[in-house]
Protein backbone atom coordinates (compact mmCIF):
# COMPACT_ATOMS: atom_id res chain seq x y z
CA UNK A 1 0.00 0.00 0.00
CA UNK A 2 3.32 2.17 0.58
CA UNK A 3 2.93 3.19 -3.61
CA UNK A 4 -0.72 3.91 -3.51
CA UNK A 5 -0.50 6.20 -1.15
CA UNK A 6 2.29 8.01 -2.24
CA UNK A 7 -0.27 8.14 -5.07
CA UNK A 8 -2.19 10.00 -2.79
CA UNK A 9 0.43 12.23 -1.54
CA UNK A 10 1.02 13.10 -4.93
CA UNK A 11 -2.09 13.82 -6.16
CA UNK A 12 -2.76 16.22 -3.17
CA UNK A 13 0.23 17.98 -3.21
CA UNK A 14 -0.15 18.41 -7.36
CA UNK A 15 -3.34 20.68 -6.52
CA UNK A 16 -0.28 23.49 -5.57
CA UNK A 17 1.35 24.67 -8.34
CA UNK A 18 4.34 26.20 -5.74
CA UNK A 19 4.69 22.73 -3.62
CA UNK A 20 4.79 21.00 -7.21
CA UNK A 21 7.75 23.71 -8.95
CA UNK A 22 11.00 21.57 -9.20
CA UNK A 23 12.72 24.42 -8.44
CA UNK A 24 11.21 25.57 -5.78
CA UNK A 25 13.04 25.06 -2.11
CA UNK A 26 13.41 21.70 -1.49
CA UNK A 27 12.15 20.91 -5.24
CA UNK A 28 15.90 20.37 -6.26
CA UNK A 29 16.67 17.78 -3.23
CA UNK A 30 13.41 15.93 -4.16
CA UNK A 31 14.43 15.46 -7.94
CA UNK A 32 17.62 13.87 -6.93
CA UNK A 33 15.43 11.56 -4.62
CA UNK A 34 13.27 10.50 -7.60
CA UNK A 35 15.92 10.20 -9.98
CA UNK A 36 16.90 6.72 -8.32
CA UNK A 37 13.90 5.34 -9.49
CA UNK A 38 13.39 3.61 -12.87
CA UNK A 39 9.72 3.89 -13.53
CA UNK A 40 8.69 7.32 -14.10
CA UNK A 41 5.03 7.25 -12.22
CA UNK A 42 7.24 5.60 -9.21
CA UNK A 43 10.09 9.03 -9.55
CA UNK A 44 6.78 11.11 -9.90
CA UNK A 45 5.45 9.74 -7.08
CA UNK A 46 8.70 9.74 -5.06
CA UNK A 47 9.16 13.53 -6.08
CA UNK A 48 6.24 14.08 -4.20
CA UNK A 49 6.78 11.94 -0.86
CA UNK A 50 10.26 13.57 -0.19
CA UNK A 51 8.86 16.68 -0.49
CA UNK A 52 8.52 18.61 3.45
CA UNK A 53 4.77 19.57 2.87
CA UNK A 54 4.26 15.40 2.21
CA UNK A 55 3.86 14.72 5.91
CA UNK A 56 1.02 17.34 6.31
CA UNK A 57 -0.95 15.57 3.13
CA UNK A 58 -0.79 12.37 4.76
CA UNK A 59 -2.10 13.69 7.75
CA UNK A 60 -4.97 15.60 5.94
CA UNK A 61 -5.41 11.91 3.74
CA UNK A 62 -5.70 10.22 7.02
CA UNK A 63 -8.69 12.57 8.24
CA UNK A 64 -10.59 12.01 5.36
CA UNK A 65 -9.89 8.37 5.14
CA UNK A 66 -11.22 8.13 8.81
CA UNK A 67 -14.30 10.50 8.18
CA UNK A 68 -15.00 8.25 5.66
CA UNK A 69 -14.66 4.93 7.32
CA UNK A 70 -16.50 6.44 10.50
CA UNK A 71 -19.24 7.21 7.45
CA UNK A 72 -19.35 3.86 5.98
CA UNK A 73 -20.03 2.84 9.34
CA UNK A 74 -22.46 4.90 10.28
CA UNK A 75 -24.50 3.74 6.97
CA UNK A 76 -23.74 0.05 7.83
CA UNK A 77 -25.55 0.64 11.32
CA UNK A 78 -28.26 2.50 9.96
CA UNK A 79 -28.92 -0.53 7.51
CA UNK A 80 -28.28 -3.10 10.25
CA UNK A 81 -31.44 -1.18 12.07
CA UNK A 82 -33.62 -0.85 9.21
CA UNK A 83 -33.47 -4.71 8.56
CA UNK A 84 -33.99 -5.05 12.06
CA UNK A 85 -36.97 -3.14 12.06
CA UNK A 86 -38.32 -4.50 8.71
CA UNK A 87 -38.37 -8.20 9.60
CA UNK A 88 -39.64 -7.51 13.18
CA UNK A 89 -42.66 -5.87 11.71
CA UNK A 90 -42.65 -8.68 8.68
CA UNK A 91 -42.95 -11.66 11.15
CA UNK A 92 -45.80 -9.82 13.84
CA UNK A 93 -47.36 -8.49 11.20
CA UNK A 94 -50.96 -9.29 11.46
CA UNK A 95 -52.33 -11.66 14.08
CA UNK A 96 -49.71 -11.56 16.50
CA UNK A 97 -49.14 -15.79 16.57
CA UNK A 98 -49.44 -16.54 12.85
CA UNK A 99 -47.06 -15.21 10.17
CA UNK A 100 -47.69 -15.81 6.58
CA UNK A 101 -44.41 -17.45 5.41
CA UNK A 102 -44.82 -15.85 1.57
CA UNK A 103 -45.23 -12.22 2.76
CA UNK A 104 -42.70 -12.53 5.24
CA UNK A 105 -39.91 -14.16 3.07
CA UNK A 106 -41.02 -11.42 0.04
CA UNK A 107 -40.86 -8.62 2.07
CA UNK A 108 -37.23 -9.54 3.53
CA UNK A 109 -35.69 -10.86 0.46
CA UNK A 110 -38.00 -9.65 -2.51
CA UNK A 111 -36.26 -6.08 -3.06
CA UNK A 112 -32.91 -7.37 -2.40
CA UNK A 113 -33.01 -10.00 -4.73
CA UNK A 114 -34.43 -8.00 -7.62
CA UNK A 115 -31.93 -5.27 -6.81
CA UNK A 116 -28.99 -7.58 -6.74
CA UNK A 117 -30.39 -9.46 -10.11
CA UNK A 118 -30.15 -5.72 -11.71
CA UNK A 119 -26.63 -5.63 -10.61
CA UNK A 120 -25.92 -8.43 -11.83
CA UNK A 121 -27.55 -7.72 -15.21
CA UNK A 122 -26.05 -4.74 -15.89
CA UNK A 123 -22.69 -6.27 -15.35
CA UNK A 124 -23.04 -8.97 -17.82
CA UNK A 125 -24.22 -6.24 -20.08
CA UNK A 126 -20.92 -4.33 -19.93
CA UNK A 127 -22.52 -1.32 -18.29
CA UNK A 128 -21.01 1.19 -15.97
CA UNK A 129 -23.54 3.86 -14.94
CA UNK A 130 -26.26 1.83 -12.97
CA UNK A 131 -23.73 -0.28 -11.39
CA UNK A 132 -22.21 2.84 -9.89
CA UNK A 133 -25.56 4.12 -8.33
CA UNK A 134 -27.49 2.38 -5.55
CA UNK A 135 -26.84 2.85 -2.07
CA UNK A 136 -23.23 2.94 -1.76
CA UNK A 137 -23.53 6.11 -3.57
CA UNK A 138 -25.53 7.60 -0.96
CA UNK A 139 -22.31 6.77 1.81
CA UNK A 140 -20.14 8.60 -1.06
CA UNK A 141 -22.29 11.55 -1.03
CA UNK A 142 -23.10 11.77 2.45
CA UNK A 143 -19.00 11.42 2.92
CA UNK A 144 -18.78 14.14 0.73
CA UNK A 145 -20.83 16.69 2.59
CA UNK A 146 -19.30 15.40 6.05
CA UNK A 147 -15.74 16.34 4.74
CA UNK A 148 -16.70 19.41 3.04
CA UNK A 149 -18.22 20.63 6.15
CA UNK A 150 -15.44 19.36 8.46
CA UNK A 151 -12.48 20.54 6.74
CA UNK A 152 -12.43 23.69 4.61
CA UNK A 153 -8.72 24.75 4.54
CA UNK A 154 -6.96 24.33 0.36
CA UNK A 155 -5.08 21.10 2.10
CA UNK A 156 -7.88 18.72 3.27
CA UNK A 157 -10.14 19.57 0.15
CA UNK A 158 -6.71 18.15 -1.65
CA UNK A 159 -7.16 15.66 -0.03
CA UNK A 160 -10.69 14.75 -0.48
CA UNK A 161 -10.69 15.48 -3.57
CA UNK A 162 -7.13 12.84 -4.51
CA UNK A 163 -8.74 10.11 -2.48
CA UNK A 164 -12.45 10.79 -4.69
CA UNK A 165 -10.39 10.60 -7.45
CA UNK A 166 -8.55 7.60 -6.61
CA UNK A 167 -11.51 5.62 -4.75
CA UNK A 168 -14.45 6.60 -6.46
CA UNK A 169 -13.27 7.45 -10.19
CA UNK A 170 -12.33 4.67 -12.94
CA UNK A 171 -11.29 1.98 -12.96
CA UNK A 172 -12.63 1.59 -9.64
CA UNK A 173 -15.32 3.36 -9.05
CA UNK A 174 -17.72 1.38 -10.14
CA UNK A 175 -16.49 -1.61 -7.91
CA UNK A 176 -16.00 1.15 -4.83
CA UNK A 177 -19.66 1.82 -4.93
CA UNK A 178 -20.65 -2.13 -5.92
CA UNK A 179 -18.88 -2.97 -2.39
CA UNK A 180 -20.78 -0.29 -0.28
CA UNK A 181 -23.85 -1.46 -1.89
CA UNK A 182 -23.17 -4.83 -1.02
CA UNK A 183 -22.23 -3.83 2.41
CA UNK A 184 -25.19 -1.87 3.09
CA UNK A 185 -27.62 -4.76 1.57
CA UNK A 186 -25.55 -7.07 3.81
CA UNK A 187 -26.15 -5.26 7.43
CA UNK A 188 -29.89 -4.68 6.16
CA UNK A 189 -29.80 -8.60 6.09
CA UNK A 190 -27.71 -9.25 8.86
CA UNK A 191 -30.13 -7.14 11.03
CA UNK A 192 -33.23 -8.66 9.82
CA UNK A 193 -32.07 -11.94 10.65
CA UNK A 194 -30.84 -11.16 14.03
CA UNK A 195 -34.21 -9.79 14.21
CA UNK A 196 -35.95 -12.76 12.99
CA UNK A 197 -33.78 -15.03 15.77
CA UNK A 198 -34.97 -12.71 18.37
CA UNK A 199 -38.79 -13.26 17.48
CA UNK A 200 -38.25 -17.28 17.02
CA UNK A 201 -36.65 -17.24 20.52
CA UNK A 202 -39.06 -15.74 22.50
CA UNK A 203 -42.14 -16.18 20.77
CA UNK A 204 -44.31 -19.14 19.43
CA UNK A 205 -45.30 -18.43 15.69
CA UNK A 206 -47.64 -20.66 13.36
CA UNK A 207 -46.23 -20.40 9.94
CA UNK A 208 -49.28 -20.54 7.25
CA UNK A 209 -49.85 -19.49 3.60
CA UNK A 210 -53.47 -18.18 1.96
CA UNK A 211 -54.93 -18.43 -1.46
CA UNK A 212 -57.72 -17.24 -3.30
CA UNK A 213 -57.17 -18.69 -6.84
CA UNK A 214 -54.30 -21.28 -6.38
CA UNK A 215 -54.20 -24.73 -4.75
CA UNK A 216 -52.04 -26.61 -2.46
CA UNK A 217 -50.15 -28.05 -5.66
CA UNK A 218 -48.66 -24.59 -6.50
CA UNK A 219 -47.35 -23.49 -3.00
CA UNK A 220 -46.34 -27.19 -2.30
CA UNK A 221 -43.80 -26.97 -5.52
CA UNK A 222 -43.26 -23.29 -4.70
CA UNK A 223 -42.28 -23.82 -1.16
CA UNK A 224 -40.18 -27.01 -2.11
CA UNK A 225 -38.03 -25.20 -4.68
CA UNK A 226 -37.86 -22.74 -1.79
CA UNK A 227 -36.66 -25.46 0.54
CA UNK A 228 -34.12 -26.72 -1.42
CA UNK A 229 -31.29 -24.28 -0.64
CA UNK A 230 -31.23 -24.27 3.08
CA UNK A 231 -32.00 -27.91 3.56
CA UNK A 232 -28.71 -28.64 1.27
CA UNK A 233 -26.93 -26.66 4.07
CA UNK A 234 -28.50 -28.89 6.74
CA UNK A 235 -31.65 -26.55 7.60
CA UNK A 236 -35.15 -28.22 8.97
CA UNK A 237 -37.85 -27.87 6.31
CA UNK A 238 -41.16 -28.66 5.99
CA UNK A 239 -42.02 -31.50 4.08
CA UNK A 240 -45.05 -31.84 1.22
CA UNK A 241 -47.00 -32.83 3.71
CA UNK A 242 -46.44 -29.73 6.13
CA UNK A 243 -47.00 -27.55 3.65
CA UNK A 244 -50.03 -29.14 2.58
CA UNK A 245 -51.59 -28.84 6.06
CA UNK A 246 -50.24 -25.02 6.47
CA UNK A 247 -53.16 -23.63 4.55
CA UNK A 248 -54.79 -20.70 6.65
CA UNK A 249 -58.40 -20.91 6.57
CA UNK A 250 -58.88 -18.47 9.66
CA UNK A 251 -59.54 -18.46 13.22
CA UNK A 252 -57.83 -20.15 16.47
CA UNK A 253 -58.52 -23.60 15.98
CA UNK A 254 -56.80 -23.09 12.43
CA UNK A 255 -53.75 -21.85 14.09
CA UNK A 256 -53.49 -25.03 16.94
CA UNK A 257 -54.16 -27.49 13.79
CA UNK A 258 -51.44 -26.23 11.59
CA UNK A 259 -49.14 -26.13 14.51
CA UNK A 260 -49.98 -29.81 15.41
CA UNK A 261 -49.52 -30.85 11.64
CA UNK A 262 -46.33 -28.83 10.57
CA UNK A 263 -43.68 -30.01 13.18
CA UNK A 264 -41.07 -28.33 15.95
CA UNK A 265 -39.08 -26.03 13.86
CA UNK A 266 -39.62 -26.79 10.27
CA UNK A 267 -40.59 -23.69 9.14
CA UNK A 268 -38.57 -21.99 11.30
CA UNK A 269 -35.60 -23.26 9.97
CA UNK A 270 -36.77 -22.89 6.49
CA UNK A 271 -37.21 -19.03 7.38
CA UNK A 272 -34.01 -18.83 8.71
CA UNK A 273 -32.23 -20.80 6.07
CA UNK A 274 -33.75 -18.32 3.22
CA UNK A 275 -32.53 -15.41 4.73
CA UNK A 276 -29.00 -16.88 4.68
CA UNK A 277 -28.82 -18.86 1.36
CA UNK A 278 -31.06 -16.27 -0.74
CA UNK A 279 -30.05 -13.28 1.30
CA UNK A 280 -27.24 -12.65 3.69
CA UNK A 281 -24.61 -15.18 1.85
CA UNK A 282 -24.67 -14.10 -1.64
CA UNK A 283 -24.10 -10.06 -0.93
CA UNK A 284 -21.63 -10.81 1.57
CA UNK A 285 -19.72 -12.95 -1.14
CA UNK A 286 -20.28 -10.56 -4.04
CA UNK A 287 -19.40 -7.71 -1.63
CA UNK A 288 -15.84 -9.42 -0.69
CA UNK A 289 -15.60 -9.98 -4.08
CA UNK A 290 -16.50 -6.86 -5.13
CA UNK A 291 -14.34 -5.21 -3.05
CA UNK A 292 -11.02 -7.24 -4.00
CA UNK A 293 -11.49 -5.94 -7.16
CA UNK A 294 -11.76 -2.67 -6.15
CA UNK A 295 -8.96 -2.99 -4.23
CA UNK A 296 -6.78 -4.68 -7.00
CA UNK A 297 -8.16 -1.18 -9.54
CA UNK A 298 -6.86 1.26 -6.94
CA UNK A 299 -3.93 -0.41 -6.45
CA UNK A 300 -2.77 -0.91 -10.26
CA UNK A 301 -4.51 3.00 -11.15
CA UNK A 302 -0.82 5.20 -11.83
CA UNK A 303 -0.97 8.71 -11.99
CA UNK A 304 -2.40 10.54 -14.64
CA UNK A 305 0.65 12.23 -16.34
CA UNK A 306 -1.27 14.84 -18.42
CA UNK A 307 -2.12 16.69 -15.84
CA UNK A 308 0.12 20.14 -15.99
CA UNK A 309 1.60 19.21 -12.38
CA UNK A 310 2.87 16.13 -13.30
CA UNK A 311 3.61 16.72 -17.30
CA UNK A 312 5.70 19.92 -16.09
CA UNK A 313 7.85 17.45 -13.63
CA UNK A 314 8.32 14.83 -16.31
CA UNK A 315 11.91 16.65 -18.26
CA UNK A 316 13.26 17.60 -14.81
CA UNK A 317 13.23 13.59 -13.78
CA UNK A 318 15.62 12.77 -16.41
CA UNK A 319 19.04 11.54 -15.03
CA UNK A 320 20.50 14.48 -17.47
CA UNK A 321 19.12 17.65 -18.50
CA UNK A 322 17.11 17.49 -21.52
CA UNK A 323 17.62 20.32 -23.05
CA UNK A 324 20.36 20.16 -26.01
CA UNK A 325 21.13 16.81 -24.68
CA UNK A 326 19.53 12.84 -24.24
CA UNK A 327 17.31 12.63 -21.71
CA UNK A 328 18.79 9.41 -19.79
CA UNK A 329 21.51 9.17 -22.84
CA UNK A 330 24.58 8.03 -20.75
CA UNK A 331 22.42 4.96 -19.65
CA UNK A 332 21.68 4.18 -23.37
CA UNK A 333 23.86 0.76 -24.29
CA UNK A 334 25.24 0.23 -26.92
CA UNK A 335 23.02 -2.69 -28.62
CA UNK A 336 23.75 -6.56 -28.07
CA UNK A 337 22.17 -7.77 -31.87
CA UNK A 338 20.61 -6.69 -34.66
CA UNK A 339 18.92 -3.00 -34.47
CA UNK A 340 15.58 -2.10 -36.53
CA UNK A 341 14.72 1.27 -37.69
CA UNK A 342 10.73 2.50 -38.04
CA UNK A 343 9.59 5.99 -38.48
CA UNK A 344 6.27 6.97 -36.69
CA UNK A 345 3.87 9.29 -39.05
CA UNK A 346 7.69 11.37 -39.23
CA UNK A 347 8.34 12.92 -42.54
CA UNK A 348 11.90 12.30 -44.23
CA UNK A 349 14.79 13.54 -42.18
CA UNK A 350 17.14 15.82 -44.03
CA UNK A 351 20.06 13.45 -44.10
CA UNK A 352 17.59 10.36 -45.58
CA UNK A 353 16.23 7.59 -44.24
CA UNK A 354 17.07 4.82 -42.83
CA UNK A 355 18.80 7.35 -40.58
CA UNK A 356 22.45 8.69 -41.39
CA UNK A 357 24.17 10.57 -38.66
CA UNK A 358 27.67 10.61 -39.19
CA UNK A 359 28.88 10.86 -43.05
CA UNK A 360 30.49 7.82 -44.62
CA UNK A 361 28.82 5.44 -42.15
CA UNK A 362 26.32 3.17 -43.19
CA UNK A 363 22.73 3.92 -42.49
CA UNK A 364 22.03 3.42 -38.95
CA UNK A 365 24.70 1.38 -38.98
CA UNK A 366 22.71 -1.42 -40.89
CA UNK A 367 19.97 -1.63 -39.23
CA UNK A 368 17.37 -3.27 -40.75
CA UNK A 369 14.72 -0.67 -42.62
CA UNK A 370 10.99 -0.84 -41.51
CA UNK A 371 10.00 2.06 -43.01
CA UNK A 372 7.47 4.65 -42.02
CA UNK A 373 4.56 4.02 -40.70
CA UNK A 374 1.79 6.19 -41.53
CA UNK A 375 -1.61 3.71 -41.04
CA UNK A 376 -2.64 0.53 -40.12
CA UNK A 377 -1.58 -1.52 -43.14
CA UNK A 378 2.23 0.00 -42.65
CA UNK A 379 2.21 -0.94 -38.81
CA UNK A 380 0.64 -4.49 -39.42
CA UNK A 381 3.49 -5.22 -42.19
CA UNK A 382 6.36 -3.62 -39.33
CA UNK A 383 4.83 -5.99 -36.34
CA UNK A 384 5.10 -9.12 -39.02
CA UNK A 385 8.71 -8.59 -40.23
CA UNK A 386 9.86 -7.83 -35.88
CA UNK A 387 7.37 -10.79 -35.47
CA UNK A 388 9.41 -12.93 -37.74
CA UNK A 389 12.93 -12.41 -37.38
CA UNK A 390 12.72 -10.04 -33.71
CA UNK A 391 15.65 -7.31 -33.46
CA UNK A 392 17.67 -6.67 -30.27
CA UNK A 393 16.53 -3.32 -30.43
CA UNK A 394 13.94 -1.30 -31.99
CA UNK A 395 14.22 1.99 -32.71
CA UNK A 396 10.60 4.40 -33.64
CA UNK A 397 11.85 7.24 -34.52
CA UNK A 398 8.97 10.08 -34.11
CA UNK A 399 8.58 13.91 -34.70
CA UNK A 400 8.84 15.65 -31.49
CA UNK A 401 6.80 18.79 -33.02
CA UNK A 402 4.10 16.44 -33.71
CA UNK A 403 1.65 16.15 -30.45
CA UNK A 404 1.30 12.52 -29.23
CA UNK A 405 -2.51 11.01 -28.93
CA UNK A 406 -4.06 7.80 -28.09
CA UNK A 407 -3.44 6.45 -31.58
CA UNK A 408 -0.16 7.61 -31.07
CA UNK A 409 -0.03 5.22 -27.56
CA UNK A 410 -1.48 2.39 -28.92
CA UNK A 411 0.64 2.17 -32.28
CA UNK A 412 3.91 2.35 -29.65
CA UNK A 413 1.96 -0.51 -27.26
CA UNK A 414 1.64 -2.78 -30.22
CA UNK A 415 5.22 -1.97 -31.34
CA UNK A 416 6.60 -2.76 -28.13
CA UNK A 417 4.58 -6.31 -28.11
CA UNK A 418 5.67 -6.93 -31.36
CA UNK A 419 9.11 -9.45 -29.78
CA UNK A 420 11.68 -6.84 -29.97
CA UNK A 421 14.42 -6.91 -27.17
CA UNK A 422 14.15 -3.48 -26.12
CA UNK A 423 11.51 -0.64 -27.62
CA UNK A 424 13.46 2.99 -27.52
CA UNK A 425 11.51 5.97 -28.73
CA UNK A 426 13.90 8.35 -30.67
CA UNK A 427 12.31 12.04 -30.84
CA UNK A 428 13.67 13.96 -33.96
CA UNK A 429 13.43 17.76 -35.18
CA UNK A 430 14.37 18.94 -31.49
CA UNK A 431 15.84 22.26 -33.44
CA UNK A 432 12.19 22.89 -35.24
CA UNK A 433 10.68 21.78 -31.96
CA UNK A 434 12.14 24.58 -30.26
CA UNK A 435 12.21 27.25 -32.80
CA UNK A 436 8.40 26.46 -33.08
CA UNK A 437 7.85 26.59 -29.36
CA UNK A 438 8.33 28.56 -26.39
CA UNK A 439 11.11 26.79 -24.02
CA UNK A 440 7.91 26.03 -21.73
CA UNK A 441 5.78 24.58 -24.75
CA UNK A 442 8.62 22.57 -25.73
CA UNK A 443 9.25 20.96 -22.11
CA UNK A 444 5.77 20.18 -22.24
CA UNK A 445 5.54 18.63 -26.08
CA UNK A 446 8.76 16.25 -24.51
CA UNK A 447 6.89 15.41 -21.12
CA UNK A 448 3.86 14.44 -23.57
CA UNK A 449 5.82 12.19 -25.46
CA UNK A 450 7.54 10.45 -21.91
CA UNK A 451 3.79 10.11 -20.56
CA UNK A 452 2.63 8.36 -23.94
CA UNK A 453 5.73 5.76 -23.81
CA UNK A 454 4.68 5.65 -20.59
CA UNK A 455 1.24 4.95 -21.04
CA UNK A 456 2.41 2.38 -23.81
CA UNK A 457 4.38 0.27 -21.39
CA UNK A 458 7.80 1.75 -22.05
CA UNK A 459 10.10 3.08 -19.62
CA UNK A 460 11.43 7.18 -18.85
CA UNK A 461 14.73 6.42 -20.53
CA UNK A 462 13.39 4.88 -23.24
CA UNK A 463 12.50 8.25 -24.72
CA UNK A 464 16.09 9.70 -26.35
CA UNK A 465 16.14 13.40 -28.17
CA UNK A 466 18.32 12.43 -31.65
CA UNK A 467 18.14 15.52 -33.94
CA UNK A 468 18.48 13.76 -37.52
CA UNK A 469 17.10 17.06 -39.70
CA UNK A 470 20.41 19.27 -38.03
CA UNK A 471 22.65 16.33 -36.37
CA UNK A 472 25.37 18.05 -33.62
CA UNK A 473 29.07 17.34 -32.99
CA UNK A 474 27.67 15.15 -29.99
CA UNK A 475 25.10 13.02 -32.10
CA UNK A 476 27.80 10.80 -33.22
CA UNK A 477 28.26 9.58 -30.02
CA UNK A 478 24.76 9.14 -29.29
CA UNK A 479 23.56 7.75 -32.89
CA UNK A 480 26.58 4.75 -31.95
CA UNK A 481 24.85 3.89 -28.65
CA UNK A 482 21.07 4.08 -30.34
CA UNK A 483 21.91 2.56 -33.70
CA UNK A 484 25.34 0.88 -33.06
CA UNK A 485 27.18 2.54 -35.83
């Protein structure tokens, strides 16, 4: 949990643009911190934790994680009473000895199990917005206006704010909310069956069932199929016969009959036995499991690295400064085997393509040509000639005054999964780049290349500036420990 919540940290410390200025104080003493990291949402996150104001966010994440809880259990009493008071007025509803079994079991279990069947539905289904409503998002909201009303100051709405974010938005939002649900729908249960016990144990009920239009037949089958749960667990149930005799035809001598003919306990157990199989034991299961996968979500959820806080920190968490040199280019080995070349939607460098750097060498010192890939057909025929004889390296070269996008993140996923050894993203035109751009625009256009490398599985010093349109007196040395030449 050490990473999430440094997740945390991070998140509510981003909200300052001051606390999250590299250069700021001890900015400079977190970056070297960071820099010992290898993936960049851990140095982003460790940025963050070594940071002096990090101790008060954990203390303002802690509040709102124990409003919250304190919440949750609040609601989880609440429900516990309601179910309480619902099957207490269920089961002495009526005449106060005899309890008609139908209404009693529909009442306790009939909303439930048409709420849960929903759920359950829209699951399958693939949907997201119902299964994020119900009453867990009542606890959220009522969390909400607890915590907005109990801490005001910029910190603690951070705070609140990070943990929404990480808690309640996707992935796991939807499984947050299932769980609560679940939870609540499970004390509502629990209650009503402690309730139930209570009744059984200190009163004597006669368990009947009434018609109008349908015979013994119907509830005999109906009651059996009803049976057949909590008598697998080892329950007493009536048998055919005792539900046969537990028609209610009225009055007292009714009542003694039925209780002579249906037997110490049978329906009691069948009462009890319902509320567990059909009620209490299938939200408590699909609320643990519910919440292991909302667990799981919030603990594989990184950072989002567009936002400005974190995009802006990206360059600075380099090993080396990035500008006029390679981010990360000292740790760049020379490669072990055979080296392909692609271009990503990158027109023509000035010195040709494949690649030349230095003049008289071969072109990227041999490495085999992919071409450039500018749609789907061109990126299906690169993945099947990596697929079929895979490189030691592959290098994608890309334009760096070109802005990345999702297509842009999932052509550099599949690249990566093509079987190549190692996947290194080489970002051209870094002289047009920064003619185009302010120094500040061009820091960002780099950081939004690192976060889509990022995003496609690759690591921070995987991303390596090589200017190929206006190559430097230092690119030789670099183009021999990209290319090999």
């Amino acid at each position: 949990m050490t990473l999430t919540r440094d997740r945390l940290v991070a998140e509510t410390l981003a909200a300052d643009r001051d606390v999250a200025d590299p250069a700021a104080g001890a900015g400079r003493e977190a970056l070297a911190a960071a820099r010992r990291h290898q993936d960049v949402d851990a140095k982003v996150c460790a940025f963050f934790a070594a940071l002096p104001q990090a101790l008060a966010a954990r203390a303002a994440l802690r509040r709102q994680i124990a409003l919250l809880r304190w919440t949750v259990l609040g609601g989880l009493v609440l429900a516990a009473l309601a179910g309480a008071l619902a099957a207490g007025r269920a089961i002495s509803g009526g005449e106060r000895e005899v309890v008609n079994v139908i209404w009693l079991l529909g009442g306790l279990l009939g909303l439930h199990l048409v709420a849960l069947v929903i759920w359950l539905a829209v699951l399958v289904a693939g949907g997201d917005g119902v299964a994020r409503q119900g009453l867990g998002r009542g606890v959220v909201w009522l969390w909400r206006r607890l915590a907005g009303t109990v801490a005001g100051d910029p910190l603690n709405r951070s705070a609140r704010l990070a943990l929404m974010a990480r808690l309640f938005g996707p992935p796991a939002g939807r499984w947050t909310v299932s769980t609560g649900s679940h939870g609540l729908w499970t004390a509502f249960l629990a209650g009503g069956l402690v309730s139930v016990l209570l009744v059984l144990a200190t009163q004597h009920l006669v368990f009947v069932w009434e018609t109008t239009i349908l015979s013994a037949e119907h509830y005999t089958a109906l009651i059996g199929a009803l049976a057949a749960g909590p008598a697998a667990l080892g329950f007493p149930v009536p048998d055919a016969a005792a539900v046969a005799a537990a028609e209610w035809r009225g009055g007292a001598q009714a009542a003694r009959m039925v209780a002579d003919a249906q037997g110490e306990g049978a329906w009691a157990g069948l009462v009890v036995g319902s509320l567990i199989v059909y009620g209490l034991a299938p939200r408590l299961l699909v609320g643990l499991l519910t919440g292991w996968l909302a667990r799981r979500a919030v603990r594989r959820t990184k950072l989002d690295l567009t936002k400005p806080a974190f995009a802006r920190l990206i360059p600075d968490l380099a090993p080396v400064a990035v500008t006029g040199g390679l981010p990360g280019g000292h740790h760049v080995a020379p490669p072990a085997g055979p080296v392909a070349v692609l271009g990503w939607e990158v027109r023509t460098p000035r010195t040709g393509w494949p690649p030349v750097v230095t003049p008289g060498q071969p072109p990227a010192g041999g490495a085999q040509d992919l071409g450039i890939v500018d749609g789907r057909r061109a990126l299906t025929a690169a993945v099947a000639l990596i697929a079929n004889a895979p490189p030691a390296r592959l290098v994608v070269v890309a334009d760096m005054t070109a802005t990345p996008d999702r297509g842009t993140v999932a052509g550099l996923a599949t690249l990566a999964g093509a079987g190549a050894g190692e996947t290194l993203v080489c970002l051209t035109r870094e002289s047009v780049a920064r003619a185009r751009l302010s120094d500040e625009d061009a820091r960002q256009r780099l950081a939004d290349w690192v976060a889509a490398a990022h995003d496609a599985g690759l690591p921070l010093s995987a991303v390596v500036l090589l200017d190929l349109d206006a190559p430097g007196a230092e690119d030789a040395d670099r183009a021999a420990r990209l290319f090999g030449v």
